[in-house]
C-alpha atoms as a PDB file:
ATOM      1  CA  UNK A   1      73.005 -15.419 -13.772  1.00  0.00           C
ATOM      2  CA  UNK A   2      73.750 -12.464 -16.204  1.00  0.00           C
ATOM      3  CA  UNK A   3      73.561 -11.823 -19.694  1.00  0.00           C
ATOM      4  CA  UNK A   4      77.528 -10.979 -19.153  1.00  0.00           C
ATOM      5  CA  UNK A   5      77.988 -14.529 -17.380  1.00  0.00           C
ATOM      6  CA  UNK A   6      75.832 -16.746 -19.588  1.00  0.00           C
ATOM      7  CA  UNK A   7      77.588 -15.482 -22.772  1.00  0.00           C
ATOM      8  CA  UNK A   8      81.137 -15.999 -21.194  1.00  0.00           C
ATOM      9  CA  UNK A   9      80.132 -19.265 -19.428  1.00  0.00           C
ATOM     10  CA  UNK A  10      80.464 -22.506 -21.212  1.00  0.00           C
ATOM     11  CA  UNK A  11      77.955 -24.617 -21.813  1.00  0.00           C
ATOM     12  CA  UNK A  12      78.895 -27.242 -17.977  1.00  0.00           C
ATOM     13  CA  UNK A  13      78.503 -24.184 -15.873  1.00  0.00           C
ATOM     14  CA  UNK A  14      74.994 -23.548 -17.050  1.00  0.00           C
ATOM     15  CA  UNK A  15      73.465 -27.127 -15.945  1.00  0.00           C
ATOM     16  CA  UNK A  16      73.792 -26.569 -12.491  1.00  0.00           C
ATOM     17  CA  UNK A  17      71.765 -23.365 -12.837  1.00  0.00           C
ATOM     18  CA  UNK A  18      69.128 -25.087 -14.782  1.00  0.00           C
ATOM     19  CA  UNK A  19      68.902 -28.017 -12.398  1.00  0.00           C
ATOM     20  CA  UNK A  20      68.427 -25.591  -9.474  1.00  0.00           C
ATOM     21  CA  UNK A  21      65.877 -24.042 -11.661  1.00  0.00           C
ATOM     22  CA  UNK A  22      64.263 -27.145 -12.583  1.00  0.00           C
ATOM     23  CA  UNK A  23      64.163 -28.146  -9.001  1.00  0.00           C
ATOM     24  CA  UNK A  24      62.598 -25.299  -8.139  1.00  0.00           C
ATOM     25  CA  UNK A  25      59.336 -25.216 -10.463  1.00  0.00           C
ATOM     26  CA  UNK A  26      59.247 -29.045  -9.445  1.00  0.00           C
ATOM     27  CA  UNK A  27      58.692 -28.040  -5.838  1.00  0.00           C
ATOM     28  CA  UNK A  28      56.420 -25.320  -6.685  1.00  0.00           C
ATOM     29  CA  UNK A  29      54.549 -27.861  -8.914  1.00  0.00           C
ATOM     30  CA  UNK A  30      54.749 -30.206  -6.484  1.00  0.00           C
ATOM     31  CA  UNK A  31      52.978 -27.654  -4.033  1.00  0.00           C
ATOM     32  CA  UNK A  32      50.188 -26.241  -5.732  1.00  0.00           C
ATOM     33  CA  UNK A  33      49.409 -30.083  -6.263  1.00  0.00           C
ATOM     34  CA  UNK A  34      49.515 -30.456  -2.313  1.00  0.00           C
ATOM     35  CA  UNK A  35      47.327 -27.633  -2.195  1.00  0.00           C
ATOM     36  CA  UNK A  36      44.756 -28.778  -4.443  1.00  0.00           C
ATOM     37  CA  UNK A  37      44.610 -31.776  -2.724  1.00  0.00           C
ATOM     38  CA  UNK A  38      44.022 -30.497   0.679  1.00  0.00           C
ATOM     39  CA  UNK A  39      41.118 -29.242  -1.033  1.00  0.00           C
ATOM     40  CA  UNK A  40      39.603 -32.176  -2.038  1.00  0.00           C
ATOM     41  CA  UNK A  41      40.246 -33.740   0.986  1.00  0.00           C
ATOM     42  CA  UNK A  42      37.754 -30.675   2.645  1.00  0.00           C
ATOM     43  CA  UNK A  43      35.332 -31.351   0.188  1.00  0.00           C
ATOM     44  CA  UNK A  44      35.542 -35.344   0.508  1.00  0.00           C
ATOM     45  CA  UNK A  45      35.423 -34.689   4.348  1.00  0.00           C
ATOM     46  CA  UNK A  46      32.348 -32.263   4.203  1.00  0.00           C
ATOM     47  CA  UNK A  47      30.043 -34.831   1.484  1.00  0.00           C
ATOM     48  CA  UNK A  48      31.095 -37.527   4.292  1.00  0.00           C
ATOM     49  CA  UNK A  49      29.463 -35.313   7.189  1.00  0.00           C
ATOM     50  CA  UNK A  50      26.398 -35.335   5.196  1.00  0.00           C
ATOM     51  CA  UNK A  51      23.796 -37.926   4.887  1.00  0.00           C
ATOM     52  CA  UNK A  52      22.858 -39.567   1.513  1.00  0.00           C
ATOM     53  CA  UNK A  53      19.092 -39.461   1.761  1.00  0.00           C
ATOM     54  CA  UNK A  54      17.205 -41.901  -0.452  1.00  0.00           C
ATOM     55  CA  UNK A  55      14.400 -40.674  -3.242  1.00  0.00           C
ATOM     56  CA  UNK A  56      11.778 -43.244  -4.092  1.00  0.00           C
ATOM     57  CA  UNK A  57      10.478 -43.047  -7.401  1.00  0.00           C
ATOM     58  CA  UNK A  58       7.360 -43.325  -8.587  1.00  0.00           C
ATOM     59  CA  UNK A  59       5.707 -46.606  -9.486  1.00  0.00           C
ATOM     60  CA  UNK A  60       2.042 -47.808 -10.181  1.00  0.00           C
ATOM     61  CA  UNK A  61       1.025 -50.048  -6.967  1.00  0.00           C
ATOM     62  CA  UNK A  62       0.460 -52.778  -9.526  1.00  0.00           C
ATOM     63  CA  UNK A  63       4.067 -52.840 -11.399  1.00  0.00           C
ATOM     64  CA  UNK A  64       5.495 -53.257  -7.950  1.00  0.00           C
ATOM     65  CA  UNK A  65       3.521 -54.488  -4.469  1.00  0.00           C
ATOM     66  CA  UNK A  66       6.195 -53.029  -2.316  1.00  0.00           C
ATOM     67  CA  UNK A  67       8.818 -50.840  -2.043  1.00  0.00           C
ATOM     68  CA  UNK A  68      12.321 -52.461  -2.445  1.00  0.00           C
ATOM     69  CA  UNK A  69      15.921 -50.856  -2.714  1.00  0.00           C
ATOM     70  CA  UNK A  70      15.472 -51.507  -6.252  1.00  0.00           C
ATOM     71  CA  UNK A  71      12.674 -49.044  -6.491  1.00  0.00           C
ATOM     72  CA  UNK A  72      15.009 -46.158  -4.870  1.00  0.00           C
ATOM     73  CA  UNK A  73      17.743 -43.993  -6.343  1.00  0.00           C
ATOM     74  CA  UNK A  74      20.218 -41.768  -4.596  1.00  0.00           C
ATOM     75  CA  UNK A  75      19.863 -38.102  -4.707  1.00  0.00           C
ATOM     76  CA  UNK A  76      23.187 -36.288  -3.289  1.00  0.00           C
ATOM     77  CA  UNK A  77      22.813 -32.480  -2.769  1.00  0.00           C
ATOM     78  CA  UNK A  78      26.148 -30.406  -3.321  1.00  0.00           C
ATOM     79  CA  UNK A  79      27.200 -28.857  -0.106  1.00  0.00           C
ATOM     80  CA  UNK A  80      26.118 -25.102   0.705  1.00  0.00           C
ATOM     81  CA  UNK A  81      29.433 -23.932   2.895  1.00  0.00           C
END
């Protein structure tokens, strides 16, 4: 709409123009929030393709006899695409 039709328009013909607009930057909202999560679903998909390879720290053989899960922490490497 105008300048010329907005200042001879009263004030019920303007709220279907601003619900069309407001519909509008709620679909493009709603879109760039689809798009960002397609992304995280790649980058959720590519961390599940790789393997989760355990690092064993370091421990005197007398604090602990053997090794044990416990004894183990989880070292995840960021992807290289």
């Amino acid at each position: 709409m105008d300048d010329s039709k907005a200042e001879s328009a009263n004030p019920t013909e303007l709220v279907p123009d601003l619900s069309e607009i407001a519909a509008q930057c709620a679909a493009s909202n709603l879109l760039d929030f689809a798009t960002q999560l397609a992304g995280l679903a790649e980058d959720l998909k590519a961390l599940a393709a790789r393997p989760i390879m355990p690092v064993p720290t370091l421990t005197t053989a007398d604090d602990q006899p053997e090794a044990s899960l416990s004894s183990m922490t989880l070292k995840i490497e960021p992807s290289r695409q």
